[in-house]
C-alpha atoms as a PDB file:
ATOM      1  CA  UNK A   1      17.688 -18.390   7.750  1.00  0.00           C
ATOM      2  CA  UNK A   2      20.922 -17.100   6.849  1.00  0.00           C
ATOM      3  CA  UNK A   3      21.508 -14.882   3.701  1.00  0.00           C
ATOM      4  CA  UNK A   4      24.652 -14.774   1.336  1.00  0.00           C
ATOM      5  CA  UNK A   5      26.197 -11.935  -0.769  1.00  0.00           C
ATOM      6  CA  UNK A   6      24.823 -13.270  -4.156  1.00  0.00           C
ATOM      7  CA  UNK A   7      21.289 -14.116  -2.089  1.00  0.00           C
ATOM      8  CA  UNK A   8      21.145 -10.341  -1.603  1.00  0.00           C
ATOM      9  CA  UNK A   9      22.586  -9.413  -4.783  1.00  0.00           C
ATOM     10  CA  UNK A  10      19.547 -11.162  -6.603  1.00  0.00           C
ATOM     11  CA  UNK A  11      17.359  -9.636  -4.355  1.00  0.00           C
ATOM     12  CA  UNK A  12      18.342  -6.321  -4.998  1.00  0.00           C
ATOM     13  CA  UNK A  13      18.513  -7.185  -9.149  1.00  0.00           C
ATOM     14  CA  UNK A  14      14.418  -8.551  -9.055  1.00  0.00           C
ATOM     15  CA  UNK A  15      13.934  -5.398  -6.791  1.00  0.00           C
ATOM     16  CA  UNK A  16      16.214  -2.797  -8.776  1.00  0.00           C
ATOM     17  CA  UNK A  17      17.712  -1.217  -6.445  1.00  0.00           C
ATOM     18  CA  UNK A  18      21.407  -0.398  -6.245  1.00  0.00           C
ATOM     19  CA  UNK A  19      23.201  -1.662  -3.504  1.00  0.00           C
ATOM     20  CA  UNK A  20      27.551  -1.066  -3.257  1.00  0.00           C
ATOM     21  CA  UNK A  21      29.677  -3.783  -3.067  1.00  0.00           C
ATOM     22  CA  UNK A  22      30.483  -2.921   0.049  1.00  0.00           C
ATOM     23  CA  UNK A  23      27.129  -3.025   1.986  1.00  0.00           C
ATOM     24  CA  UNK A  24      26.098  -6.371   0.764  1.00  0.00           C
ATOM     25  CA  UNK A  25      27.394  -7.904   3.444  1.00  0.00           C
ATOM     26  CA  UNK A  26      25.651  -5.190   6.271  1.00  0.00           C
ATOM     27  CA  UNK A  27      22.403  -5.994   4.260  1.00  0.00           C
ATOM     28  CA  UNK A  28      22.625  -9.628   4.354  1.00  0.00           C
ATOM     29  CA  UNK A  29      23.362  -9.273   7.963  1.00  0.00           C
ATOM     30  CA  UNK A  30      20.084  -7.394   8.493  1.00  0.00           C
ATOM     31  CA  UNK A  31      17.786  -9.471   6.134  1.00  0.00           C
ATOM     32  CA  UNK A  32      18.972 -12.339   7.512  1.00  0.00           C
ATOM     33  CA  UNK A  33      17.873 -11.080  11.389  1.00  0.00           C
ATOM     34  CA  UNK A  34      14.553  -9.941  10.255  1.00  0.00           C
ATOM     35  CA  UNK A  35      13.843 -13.557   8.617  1.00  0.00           C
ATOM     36  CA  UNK A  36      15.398 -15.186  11.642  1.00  0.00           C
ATOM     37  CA  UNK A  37      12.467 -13.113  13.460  1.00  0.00           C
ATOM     38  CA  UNK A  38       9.551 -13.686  11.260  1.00  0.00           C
ATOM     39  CA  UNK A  39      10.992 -17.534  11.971  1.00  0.00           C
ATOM     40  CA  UNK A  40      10.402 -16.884  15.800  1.00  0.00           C
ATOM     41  CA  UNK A  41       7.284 -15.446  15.700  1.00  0.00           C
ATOM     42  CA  UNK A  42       5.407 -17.977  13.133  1.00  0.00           C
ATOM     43  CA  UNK A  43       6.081 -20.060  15.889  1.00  0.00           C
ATOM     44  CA  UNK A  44       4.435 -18.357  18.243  1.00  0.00           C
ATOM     45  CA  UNK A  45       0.530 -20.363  19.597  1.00  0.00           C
ATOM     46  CA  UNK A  46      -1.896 -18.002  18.530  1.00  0.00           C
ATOM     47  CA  UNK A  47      -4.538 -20.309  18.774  1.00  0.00           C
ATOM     48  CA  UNK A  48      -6.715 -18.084  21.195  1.00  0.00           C
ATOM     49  CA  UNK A  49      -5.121 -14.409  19.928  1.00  0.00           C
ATOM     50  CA  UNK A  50      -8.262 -12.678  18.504  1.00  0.00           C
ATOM     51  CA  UNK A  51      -8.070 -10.704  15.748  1.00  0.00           C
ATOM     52  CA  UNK A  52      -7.564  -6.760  15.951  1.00  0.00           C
ATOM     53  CA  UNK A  53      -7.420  -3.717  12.861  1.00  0.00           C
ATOM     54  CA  UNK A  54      -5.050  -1.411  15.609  1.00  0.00           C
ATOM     55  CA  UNK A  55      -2.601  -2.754  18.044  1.00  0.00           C
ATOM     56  CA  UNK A  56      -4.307  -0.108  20.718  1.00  0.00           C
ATOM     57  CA  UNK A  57      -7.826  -1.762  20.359  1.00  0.00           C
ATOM     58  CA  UNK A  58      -9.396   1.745  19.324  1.00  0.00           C
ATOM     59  CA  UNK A  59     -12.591   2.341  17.650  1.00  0.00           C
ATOM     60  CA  UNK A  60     -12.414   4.206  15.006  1.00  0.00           C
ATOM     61  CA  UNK A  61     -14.166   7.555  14.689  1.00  0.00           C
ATOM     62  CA  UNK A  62     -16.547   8.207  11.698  1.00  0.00           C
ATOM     63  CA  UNK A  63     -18.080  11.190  10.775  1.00  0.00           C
ATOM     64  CA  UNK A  64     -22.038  11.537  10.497  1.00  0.00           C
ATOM     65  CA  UNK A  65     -22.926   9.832   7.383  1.00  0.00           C
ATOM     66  CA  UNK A  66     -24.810  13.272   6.487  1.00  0.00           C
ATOM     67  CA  UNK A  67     -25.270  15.438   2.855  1.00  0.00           C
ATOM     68  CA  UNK A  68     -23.476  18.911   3.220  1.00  0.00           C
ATOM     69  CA  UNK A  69     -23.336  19.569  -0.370  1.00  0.00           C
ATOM     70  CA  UNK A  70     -26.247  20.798  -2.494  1.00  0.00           C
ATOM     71  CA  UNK A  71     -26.409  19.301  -5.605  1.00  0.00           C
ATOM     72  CA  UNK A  72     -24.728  21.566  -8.045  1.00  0.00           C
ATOM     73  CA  UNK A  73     -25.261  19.490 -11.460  1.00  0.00           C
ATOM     74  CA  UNK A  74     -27.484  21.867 -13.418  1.00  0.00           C
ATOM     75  CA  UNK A  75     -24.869  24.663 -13.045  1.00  0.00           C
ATOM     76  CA  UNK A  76     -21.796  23.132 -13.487  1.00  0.00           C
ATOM     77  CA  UNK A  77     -23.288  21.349 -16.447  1.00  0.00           C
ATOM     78  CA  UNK A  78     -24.604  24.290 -17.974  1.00  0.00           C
ATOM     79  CA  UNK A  79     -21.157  25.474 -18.362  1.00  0.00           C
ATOM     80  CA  UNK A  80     -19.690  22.763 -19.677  1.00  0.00           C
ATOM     81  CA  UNK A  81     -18.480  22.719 -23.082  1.00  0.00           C
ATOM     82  CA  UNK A  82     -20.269  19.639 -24.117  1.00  0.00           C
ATOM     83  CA  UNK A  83     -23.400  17.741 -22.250  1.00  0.00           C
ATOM     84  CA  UNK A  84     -25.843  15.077 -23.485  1.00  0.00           C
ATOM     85  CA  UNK A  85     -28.209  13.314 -21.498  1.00  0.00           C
ATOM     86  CA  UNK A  86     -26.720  14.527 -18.457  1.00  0.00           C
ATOM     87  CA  UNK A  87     -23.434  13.582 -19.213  1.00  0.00           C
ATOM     88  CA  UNK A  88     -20.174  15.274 -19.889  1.00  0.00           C
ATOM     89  CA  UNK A  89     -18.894  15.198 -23.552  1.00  0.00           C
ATOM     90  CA  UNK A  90     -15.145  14.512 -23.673  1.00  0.00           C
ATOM     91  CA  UNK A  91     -12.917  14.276 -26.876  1.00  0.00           C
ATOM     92  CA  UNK A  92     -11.820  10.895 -27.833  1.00  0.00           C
ATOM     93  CA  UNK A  93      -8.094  10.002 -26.375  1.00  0.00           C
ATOM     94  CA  UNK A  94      -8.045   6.354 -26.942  1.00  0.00           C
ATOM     95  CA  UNK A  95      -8.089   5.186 -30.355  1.00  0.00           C
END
C-alpha cells in the first residue's frame, strides 16, 4: 500500500503532530514500507503457530504471594483529621 503527501498530511492532522513540508515525502516513504510489511506478514500460515506472552518463551517470575506489612489502620487512622466508621473523611470537591 502506497502512501501520498496529503495521505500523510491527514494523518498527521487526526494525530496532531507537526510534520515540515519537507519530510512528508521521507514519511510517506516509511509508512508506506511498514504497511507494505504488515501486508507480508498477514499473509503469513499461522495455522499451527501457538500462542506466546514473550518472544523468548520465558516464565515469568512472581514473588511469594506473602503479607510483609502489619496492618497499620488503627494508627494511621487515629491521626487522621476526619474518620467515621473506619473511613477517611474528605472535603467535598465535586459539586
Amino acid at each position: 500500500m502506497s502512501l501520498t503527501a496529503n495521505d500523510v498530511k491527514k494523518i498527521a492532522h487526526l494525530a496532531r503532530l507537526g510534520i515540515d513540508d519537507q519530510d512528508v515525502e521521507s514519511y510517506a516513504n516509511d509508512l508506506s514500507g511498514m504497511l507494505d510489511l504488515m501486508t507480508q506478514m498477514s499473509e503469513l500460515n499461522t495455522d499451527n503457530v501457538s500462542p506466546m506472552a514473550h518472544p523468548l518463551d520465558q516464565i515469568q517470575r512472581l514473588r511469594p504471594d506473602v503479607v510483609t506489612e502489619h496492618n497499620q489502620r488503627e494508627h494511621f487512622q487515629a491521626i487522621a483529621p476526619q474518620v467515621e466508621d473506619g473511613l477517611y473523611l474528605v472535603p467535598k470537591v465535586i459539586e
